[in-house]
PDB file of N, CA and C in Angstrom:
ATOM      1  N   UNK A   1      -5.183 -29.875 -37.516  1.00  0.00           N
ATOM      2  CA  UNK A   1      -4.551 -28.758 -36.822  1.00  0.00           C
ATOM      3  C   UNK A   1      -4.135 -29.212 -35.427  1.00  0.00           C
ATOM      4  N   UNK A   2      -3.225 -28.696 -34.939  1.00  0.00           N
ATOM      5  CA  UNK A   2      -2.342 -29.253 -33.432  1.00  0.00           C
ATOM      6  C   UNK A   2      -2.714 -28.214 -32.808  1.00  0.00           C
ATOM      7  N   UNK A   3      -3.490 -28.451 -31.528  1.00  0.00           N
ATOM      8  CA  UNK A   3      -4.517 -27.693 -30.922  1.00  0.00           C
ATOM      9  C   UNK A   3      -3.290 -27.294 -29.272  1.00  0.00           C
ATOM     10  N   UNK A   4      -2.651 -28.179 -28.969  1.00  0.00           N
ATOM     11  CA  UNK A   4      -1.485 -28.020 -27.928  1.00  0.00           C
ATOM     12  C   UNK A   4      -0.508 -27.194 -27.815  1.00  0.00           C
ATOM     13  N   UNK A   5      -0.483 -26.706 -29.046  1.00  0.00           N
ATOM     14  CA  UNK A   5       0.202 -24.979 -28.742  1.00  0.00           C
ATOM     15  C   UNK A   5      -0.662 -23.660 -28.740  1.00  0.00           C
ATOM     16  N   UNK A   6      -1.867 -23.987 -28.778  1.00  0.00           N
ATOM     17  CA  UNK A   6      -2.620 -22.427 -28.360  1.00  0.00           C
ATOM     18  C   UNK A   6      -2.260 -22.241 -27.000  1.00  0.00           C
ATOM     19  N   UNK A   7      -2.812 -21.037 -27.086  1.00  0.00           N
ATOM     20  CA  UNK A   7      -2.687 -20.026 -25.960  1.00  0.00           C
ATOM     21  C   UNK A   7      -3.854 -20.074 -25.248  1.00  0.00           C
ATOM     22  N   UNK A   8      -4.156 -20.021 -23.986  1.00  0.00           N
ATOM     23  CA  UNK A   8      -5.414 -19.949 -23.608  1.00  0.00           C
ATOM     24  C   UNK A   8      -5.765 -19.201 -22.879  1.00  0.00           C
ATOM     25  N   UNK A   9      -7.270 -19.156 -22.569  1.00  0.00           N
ATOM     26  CA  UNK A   9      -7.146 -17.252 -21.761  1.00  0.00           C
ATOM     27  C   UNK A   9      -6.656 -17.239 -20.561  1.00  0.00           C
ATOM     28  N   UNK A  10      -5.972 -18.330 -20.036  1.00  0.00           N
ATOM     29  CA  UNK A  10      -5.818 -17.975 -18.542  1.00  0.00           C
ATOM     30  C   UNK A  10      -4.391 -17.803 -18.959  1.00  0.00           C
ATOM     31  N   UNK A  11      -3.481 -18.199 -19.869  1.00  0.00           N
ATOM     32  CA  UNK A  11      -2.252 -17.688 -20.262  1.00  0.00           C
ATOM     33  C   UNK A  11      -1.766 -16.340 -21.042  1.00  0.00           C
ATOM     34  N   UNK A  12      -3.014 -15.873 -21.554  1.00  0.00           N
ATOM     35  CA  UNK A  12      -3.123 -14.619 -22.262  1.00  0.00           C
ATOM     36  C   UNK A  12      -2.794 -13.615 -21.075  1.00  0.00           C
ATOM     37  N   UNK A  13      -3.573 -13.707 -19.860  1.00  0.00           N
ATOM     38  CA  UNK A  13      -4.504 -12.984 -18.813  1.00  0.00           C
ATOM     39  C   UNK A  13      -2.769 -12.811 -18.092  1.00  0.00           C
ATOM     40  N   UNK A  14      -1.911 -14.100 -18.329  1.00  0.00           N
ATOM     41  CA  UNK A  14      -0.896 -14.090 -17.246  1.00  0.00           C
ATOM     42  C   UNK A  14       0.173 -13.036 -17.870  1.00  0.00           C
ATOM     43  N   UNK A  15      -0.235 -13.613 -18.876  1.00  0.00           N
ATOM     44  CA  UNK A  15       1.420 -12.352 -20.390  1.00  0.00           C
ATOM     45  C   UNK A  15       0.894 -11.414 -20.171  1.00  0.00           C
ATOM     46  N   UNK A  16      -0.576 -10.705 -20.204  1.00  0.00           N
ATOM     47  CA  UNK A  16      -0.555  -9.290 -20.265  1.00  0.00           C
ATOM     48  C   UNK A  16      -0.439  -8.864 -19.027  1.00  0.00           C
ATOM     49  N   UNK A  17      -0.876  -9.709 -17.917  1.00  0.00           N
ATOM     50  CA  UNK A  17      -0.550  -8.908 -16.369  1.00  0.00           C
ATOM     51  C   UNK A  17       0.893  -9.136 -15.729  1.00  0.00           C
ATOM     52  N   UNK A  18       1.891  -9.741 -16.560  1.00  0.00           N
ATOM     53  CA  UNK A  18       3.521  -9.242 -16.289  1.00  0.00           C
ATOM     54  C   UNK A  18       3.947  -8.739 -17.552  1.00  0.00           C
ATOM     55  N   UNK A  19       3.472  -8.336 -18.508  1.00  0.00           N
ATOM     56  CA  UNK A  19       3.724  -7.214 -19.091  1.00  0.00           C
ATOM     57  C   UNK A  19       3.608  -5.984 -18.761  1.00  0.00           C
ATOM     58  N   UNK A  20       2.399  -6.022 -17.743  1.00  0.00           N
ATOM     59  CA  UNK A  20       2.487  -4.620 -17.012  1.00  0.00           C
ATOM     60  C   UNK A  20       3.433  -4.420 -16.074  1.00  0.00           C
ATOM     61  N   UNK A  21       3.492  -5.779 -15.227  1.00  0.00           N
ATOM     62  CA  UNK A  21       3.566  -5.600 -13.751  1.00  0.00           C
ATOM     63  C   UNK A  21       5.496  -5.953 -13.459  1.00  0.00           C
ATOM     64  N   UNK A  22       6.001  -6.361 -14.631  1.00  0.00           N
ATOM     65  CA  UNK A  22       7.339  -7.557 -14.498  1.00  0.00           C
ATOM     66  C   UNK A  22       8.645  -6.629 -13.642  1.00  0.00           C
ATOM     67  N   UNK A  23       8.191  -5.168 -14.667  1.00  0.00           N
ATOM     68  CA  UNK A  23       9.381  -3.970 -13.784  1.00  0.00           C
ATOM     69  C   UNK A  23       9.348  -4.100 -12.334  1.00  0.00           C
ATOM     70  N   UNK A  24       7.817  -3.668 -12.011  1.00  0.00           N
ATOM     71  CA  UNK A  24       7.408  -3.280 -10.865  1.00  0.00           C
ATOM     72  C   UNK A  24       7.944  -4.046  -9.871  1.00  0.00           C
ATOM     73  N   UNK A  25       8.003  -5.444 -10.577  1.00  0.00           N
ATOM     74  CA  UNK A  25       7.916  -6.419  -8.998  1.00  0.00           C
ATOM     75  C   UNK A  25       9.393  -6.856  -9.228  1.00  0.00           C
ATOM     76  N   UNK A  26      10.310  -6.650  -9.761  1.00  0.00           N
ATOM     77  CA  UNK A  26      12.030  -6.825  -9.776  1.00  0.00           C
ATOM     78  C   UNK A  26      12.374  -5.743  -8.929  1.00  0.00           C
ATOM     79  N   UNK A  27      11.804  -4.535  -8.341  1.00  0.00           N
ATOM     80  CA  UNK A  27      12.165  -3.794  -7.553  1.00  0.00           C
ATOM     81  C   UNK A  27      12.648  -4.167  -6.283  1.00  0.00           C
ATOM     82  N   UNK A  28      13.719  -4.332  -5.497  1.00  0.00           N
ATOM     83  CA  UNK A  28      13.960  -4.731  -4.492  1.00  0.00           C
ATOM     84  C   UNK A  28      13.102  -3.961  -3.495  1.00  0.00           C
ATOM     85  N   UNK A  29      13.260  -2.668  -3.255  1.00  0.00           N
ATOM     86  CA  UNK A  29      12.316  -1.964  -2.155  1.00  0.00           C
ATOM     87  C   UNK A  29      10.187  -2.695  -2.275  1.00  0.00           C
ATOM     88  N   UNK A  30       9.598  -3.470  -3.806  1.00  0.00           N
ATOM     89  CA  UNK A  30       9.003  -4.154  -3.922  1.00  0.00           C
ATOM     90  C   UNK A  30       8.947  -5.492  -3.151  1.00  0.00           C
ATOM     91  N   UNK A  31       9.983  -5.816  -3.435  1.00  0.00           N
ATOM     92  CA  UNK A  31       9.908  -7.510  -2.967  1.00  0.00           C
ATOM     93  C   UNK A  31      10.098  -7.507  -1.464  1.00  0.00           C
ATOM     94  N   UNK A  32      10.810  -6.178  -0.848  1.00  0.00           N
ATOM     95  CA  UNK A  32      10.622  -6.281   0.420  1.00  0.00           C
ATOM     96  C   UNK A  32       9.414  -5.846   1.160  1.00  0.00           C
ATOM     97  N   UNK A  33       8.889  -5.308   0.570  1.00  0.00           N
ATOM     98  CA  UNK A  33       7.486  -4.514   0.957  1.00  0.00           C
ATOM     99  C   UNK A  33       6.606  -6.045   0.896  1.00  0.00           C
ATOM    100  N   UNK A  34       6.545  -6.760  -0.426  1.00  0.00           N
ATOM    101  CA  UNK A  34       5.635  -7.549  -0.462  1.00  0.00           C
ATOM    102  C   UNK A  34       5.961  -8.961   0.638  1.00  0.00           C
ATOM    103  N   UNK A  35       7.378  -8.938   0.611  1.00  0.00           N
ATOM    104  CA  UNK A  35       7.860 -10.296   1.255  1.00  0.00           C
ATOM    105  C   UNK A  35       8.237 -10.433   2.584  1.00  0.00           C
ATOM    106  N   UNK A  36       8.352  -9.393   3.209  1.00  0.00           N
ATOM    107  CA  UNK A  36       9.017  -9.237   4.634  1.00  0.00           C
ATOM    108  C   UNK A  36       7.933  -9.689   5.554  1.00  0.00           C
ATOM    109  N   UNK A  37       6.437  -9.561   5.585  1.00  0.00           N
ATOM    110  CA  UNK A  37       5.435 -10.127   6.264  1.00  0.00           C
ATOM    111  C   UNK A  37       5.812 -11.886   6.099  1.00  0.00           C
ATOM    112  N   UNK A  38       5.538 -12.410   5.052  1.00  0.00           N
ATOM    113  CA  UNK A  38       6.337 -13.929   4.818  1.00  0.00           C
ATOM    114  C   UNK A  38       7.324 -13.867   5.957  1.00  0.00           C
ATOM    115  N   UNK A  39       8.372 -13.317   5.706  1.00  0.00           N
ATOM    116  CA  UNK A  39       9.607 -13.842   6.366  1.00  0.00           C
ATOM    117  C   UNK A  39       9.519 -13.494   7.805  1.00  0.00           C
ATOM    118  N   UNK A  40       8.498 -12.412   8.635  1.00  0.00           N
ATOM    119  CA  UNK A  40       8.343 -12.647   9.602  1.00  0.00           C
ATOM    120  C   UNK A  40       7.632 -13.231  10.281  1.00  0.00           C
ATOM    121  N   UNK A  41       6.624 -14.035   9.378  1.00  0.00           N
ATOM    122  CA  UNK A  41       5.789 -15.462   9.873  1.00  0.00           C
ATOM    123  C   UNK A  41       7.034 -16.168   9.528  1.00  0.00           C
ATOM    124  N   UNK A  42       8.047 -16.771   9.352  1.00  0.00           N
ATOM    125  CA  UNK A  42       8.763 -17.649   9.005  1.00  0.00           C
ATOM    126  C   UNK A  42       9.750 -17.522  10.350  1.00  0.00           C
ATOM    127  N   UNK A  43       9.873 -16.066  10.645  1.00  0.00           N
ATOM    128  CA  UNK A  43      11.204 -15.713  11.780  1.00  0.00           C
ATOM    129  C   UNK A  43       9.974 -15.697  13.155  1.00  0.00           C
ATOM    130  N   UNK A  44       8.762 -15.745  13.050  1.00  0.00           N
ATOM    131  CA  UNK A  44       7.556 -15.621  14.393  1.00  0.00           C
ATOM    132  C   UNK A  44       8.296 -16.707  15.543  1.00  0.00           C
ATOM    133  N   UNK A  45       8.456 -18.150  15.523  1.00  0.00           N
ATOM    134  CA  UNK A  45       9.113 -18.731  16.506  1.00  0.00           C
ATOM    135  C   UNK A  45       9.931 -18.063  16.892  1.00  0.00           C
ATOM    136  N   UNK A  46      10.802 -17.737  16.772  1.00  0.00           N
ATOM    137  CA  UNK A  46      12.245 -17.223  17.142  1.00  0.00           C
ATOM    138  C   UNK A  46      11.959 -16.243  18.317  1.00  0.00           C
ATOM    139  N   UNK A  47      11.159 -15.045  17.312  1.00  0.00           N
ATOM    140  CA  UNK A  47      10.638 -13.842  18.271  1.00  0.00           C
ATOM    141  C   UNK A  47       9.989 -14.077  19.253  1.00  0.00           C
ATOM    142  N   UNK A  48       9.250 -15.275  19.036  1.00  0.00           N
ATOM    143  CA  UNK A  48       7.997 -15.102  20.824  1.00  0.00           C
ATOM    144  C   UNK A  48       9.261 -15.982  21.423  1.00  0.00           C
ATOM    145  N   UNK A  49       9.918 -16.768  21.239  1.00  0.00           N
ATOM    146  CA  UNK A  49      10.680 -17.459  22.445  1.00  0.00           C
ATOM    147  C   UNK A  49      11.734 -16.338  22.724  1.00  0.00           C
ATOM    148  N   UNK A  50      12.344 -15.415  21.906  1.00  0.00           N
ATOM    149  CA  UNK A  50      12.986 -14.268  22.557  1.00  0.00           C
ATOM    150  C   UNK A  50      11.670 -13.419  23.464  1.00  0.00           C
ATOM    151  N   UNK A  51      10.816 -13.152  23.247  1.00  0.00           N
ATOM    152  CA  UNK A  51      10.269 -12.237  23.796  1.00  0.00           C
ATOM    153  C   UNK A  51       9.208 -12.594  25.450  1.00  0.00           C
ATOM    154  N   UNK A  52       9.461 -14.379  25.257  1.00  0.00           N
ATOM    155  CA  UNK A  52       8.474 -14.905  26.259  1.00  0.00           C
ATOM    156  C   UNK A  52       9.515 -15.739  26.880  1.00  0.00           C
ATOM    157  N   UNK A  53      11.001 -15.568  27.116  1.00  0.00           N
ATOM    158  CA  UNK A  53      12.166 -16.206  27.655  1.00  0.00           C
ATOM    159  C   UNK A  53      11.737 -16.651  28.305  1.00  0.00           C
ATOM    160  N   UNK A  54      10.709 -16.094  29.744  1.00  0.00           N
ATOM    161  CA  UNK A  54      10.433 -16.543  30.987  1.00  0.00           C
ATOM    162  C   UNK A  54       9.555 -17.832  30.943  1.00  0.00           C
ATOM    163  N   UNK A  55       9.130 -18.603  29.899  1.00  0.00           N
ATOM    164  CA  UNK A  55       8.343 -19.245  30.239  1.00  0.00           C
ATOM    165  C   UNK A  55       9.015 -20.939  30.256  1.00  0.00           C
ATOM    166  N   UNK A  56      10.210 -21.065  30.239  1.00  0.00           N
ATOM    167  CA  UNK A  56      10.853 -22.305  30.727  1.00  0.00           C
ATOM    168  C   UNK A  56      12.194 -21.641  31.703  1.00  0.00           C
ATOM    169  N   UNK A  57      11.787 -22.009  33.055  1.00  0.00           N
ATOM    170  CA  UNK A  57      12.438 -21.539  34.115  1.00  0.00           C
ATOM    171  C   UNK A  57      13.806 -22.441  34.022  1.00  0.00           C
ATOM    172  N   UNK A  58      14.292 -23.471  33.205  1.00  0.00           N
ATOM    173  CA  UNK A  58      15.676 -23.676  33.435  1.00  0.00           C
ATOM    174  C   UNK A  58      16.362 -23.233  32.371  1.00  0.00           C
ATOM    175  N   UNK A  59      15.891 -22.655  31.344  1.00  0.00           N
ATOM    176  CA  UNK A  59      16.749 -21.858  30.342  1.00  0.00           C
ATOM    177  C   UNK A  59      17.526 -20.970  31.148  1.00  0.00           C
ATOM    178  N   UNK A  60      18.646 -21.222  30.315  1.00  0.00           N
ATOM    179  CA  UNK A  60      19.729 -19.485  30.782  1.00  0.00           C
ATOM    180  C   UNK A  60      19.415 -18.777  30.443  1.00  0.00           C
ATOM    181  N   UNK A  61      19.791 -17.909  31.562  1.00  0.00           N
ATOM    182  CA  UNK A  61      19.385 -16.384  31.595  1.00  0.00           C
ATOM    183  C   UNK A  61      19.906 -15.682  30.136  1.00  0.00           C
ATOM    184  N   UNK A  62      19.143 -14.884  29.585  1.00  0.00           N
ATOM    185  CA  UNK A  62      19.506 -13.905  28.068  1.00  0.00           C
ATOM    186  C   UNK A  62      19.646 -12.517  28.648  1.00  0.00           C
ATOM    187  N   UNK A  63      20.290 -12.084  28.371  1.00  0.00           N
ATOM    188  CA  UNK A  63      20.651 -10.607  29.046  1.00  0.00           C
ATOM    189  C   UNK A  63      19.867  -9.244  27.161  1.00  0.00           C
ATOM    190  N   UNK A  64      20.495  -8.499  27.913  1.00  0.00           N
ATOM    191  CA  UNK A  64      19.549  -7.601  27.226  1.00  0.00           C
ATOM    192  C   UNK A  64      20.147  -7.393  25.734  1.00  0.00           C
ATOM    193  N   UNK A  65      21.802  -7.510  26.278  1.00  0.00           N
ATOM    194  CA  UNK A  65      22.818  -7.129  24.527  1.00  0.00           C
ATOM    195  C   UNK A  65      22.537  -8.547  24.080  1.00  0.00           C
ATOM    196  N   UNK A  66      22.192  -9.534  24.671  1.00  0.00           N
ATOM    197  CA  UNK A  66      21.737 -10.635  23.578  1.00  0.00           C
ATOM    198  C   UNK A  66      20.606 -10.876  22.978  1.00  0.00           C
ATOM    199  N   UNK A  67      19.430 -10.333  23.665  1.00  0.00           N
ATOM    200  CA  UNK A  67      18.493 -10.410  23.018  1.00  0.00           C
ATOM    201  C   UNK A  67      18.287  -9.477  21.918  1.00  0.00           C
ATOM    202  N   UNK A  68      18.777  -7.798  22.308  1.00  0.00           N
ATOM    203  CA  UNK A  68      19.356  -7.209  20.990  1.00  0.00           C
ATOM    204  C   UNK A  68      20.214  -8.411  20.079  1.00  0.00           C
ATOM    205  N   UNK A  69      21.156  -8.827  20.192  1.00  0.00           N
ATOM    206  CA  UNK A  69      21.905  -9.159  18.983  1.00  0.00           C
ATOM    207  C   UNK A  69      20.627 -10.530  18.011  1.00  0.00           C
ATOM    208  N   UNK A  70      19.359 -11.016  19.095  1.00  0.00           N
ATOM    209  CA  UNK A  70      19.180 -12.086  18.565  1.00  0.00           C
ATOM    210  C   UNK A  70      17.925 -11.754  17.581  1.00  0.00           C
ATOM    211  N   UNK A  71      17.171 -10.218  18.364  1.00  0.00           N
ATOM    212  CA  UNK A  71      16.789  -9.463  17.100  1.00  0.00           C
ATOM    213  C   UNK A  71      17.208  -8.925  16.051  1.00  0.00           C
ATOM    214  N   UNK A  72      18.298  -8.522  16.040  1.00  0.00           N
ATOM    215  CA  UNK A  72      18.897  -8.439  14.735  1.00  0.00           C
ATOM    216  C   UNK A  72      19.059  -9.111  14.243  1.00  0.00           C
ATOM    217  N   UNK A  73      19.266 -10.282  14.570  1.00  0.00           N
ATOM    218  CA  UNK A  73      19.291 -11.885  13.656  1.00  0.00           C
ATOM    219  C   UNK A  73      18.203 -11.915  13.067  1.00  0.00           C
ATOM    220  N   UNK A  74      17.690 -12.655  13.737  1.00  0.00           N
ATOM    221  CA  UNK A  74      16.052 -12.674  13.134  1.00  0.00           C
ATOM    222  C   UNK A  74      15.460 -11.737  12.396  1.00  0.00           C
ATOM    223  N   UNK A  75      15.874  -9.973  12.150  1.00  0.00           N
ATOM    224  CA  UNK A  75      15.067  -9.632  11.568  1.00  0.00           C
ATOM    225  C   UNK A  75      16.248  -9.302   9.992  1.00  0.00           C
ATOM    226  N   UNK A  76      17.701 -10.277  10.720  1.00  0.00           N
ATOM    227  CA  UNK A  76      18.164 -10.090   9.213  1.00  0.00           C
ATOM    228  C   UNK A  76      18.022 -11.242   8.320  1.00  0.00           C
ATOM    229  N   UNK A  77      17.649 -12.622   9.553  1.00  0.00           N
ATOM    230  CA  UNK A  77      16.762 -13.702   8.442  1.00  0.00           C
ATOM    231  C   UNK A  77      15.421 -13.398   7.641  1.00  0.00           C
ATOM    232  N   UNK A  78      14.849 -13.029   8.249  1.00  0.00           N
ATOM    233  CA  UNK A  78      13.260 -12.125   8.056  1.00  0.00           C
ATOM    234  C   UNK A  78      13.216 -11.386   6.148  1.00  0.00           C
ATOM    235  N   UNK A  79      14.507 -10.838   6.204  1.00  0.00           N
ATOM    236  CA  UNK A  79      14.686 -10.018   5.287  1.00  0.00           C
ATOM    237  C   UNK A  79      15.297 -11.329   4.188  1.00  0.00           C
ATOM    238  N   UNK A  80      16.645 -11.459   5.014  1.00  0.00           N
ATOM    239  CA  UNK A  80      17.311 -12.583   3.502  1.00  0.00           C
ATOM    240  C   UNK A  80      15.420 -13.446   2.677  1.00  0.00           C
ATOM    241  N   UNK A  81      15.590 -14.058   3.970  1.00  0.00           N
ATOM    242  CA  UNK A  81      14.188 -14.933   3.143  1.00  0.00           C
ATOM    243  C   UNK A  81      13.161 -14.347   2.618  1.00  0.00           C
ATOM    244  N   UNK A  82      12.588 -13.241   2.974  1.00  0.00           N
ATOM    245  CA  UNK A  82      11.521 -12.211   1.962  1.00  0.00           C
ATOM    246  C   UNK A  82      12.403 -11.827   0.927  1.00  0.00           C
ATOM    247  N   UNK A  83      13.475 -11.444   0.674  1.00  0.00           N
ATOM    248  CA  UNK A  83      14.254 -11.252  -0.957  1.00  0.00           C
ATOM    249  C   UNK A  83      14.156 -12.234  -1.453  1.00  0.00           C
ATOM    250  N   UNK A  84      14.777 -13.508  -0.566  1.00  0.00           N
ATOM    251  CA  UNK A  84      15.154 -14.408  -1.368  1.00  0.00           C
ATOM    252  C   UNK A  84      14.006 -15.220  -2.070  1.00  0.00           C
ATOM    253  N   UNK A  85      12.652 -15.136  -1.128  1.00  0.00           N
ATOM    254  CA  UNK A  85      11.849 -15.911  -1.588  1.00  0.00           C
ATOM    255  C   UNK A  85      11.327 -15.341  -2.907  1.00  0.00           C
ATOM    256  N   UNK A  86      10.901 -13.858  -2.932  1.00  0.00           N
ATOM    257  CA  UNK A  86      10.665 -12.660  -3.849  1.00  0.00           C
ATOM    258  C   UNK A  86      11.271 -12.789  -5.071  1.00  0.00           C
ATOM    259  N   UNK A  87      12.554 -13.180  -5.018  1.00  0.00           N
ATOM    260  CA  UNK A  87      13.082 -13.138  -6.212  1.00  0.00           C
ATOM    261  C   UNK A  87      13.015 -14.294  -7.054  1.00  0.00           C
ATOM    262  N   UNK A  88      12.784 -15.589  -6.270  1.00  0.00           N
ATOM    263  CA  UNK A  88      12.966 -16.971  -6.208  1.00  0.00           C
ATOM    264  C   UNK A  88      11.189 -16.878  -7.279  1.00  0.00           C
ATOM    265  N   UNK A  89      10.418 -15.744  -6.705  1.00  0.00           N
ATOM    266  CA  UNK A  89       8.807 -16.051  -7.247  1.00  0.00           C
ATOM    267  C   UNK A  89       8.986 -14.968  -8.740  1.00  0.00           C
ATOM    268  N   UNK A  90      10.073 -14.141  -8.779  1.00  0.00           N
ATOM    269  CA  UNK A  90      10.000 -13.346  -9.941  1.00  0.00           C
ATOM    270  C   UNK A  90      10.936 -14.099 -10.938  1.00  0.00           C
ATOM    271  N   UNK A  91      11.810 -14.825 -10.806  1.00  0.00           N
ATOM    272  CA  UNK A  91      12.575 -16.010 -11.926  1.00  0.00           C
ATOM    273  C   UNK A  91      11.436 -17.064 -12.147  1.00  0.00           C
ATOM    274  N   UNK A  92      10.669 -17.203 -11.453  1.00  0.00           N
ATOM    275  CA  UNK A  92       9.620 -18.295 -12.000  1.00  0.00           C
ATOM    276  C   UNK A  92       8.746 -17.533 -13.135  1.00  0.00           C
ATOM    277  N   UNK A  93       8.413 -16.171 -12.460  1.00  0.00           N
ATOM    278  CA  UNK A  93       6.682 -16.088 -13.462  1.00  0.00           C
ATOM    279  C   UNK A  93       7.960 -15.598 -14.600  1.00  0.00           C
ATOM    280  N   UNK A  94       9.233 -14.874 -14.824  1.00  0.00           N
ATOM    281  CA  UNK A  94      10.136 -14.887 -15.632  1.00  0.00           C
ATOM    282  C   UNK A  94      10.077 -15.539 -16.574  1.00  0.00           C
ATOM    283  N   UNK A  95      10.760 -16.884 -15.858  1.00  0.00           N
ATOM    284  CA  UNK A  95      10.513 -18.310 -16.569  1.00  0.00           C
ATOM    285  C   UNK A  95       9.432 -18.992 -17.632  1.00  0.00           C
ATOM    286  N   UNK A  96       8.088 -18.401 -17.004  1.00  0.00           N
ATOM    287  CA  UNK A  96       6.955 -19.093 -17.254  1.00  0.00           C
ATOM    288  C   UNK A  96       6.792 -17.718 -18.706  1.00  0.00           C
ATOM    289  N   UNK A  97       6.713 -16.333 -18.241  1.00  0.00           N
ATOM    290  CA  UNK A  97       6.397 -15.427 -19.559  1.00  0.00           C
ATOM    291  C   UNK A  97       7.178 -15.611 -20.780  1.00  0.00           C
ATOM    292  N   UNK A  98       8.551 -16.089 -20.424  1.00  0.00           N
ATOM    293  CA  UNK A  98       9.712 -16.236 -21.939  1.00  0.00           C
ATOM    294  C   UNK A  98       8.780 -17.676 -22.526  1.00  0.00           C
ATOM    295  N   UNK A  99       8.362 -18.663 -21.878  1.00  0.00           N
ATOM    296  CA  UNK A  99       7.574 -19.697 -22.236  1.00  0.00           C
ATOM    297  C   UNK A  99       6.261 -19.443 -23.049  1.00  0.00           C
ATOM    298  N   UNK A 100       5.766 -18.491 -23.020  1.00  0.00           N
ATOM    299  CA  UNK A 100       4.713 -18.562 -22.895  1.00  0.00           C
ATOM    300  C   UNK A 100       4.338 -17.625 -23.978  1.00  0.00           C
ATOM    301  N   UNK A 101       5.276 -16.611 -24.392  1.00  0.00           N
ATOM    302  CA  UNK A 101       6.158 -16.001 -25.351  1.00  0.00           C
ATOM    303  C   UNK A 101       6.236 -16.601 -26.467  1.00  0.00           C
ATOM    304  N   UNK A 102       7.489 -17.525 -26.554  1.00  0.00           N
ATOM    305  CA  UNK A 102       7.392 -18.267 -27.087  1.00  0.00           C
ATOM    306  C   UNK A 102       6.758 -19.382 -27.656  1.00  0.00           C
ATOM    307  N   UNK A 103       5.462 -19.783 -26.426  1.00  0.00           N
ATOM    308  CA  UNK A 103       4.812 -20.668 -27.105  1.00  0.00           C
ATOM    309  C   UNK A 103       3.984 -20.174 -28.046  1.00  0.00           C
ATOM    310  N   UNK A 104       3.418 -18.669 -27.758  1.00  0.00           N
ATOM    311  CA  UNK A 104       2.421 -17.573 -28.750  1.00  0.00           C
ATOM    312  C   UNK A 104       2.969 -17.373 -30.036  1.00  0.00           C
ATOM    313  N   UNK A 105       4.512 -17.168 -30.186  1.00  0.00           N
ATOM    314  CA  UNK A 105       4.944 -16.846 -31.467  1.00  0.00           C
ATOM    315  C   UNK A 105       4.856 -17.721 -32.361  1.00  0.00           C
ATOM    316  N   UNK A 106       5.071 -19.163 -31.679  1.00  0.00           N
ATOM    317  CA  UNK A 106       4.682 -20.701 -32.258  1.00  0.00           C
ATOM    318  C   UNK A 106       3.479 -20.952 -32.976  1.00  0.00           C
ATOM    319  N   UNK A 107       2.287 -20.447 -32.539  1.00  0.00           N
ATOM    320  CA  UNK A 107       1.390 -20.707 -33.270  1.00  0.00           C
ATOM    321  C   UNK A 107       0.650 -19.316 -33.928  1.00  0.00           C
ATOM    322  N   UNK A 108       1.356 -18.026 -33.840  1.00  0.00           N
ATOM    323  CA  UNK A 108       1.010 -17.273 -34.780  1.00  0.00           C
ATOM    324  C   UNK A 108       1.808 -17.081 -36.226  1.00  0.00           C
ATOM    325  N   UNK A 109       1.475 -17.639 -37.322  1.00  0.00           N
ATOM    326  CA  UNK A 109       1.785 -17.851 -38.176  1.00  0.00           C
ATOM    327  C   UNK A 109       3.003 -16.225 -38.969  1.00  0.00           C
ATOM    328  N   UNK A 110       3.731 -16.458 -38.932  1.00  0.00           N
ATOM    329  CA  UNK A 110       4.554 -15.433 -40.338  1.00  0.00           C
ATOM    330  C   UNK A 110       4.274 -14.928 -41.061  1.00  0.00           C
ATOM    331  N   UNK A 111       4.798 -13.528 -41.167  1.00  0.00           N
ATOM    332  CA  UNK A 111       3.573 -12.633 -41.819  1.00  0.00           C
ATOM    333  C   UNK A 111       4.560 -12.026 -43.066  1.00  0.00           C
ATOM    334  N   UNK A 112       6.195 -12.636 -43.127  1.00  0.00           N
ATOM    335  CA  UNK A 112       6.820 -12.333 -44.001  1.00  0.00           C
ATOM    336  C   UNK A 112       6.444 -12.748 -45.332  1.00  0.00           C
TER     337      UNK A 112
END
């Protein structure tokens, strides 16, 4: 018997918890909820050197409509990269359940 296509419980454990969960987390208002903390540790440099300008005295001066415009930057990178990463992690476990799917149907035998 070819023992390399079972299923094992930590792959069982993964199919039935995105069988529940697979809707849930394709939700965009989801992936931003879960991912936007990520992307603002990712956008954190940006913000303290906007917000702590003063602490290299030969930088140019940032006036106030720029530091507005440079928060809006940042918090529209913040966002691209929490979707993007979000979605980037829901085509994987995707990926991995059609696999995994398939590898189950493989070794449960035909019942025709």
């Amino acid at each position: 018997m070819y023992f390399c296509n079972m299923i094992t419980d930590q792959e069982q454990l993964f199919i039935d918890y995105w069988e529940a969960n697979r809707n849930k987390q394709k939700k965009i208002f989801y992936q931003l909820a879960i991912g936007l903390p990520v992307g603002l540790v990712f956008a954190l440099p940006v913000l303290l050197s906007v917000i702590f300008h003063d602490w290299y005295k030969q930088m140019t001066f940032i006036s106030n409509s720029q530091v507005t415009v440079i928060l809006i930057t940042v918090l529209g990178i913040a966002v691209f990269f929490a979707l993007f990463r979000m979605k980037f992690k829901w085509e994987e476990n995707e990926q991995l359940y059609k696999e995994l799917k398939f590898k189950q149907s493989k070794t449960q035998p035909d019942l025709l």
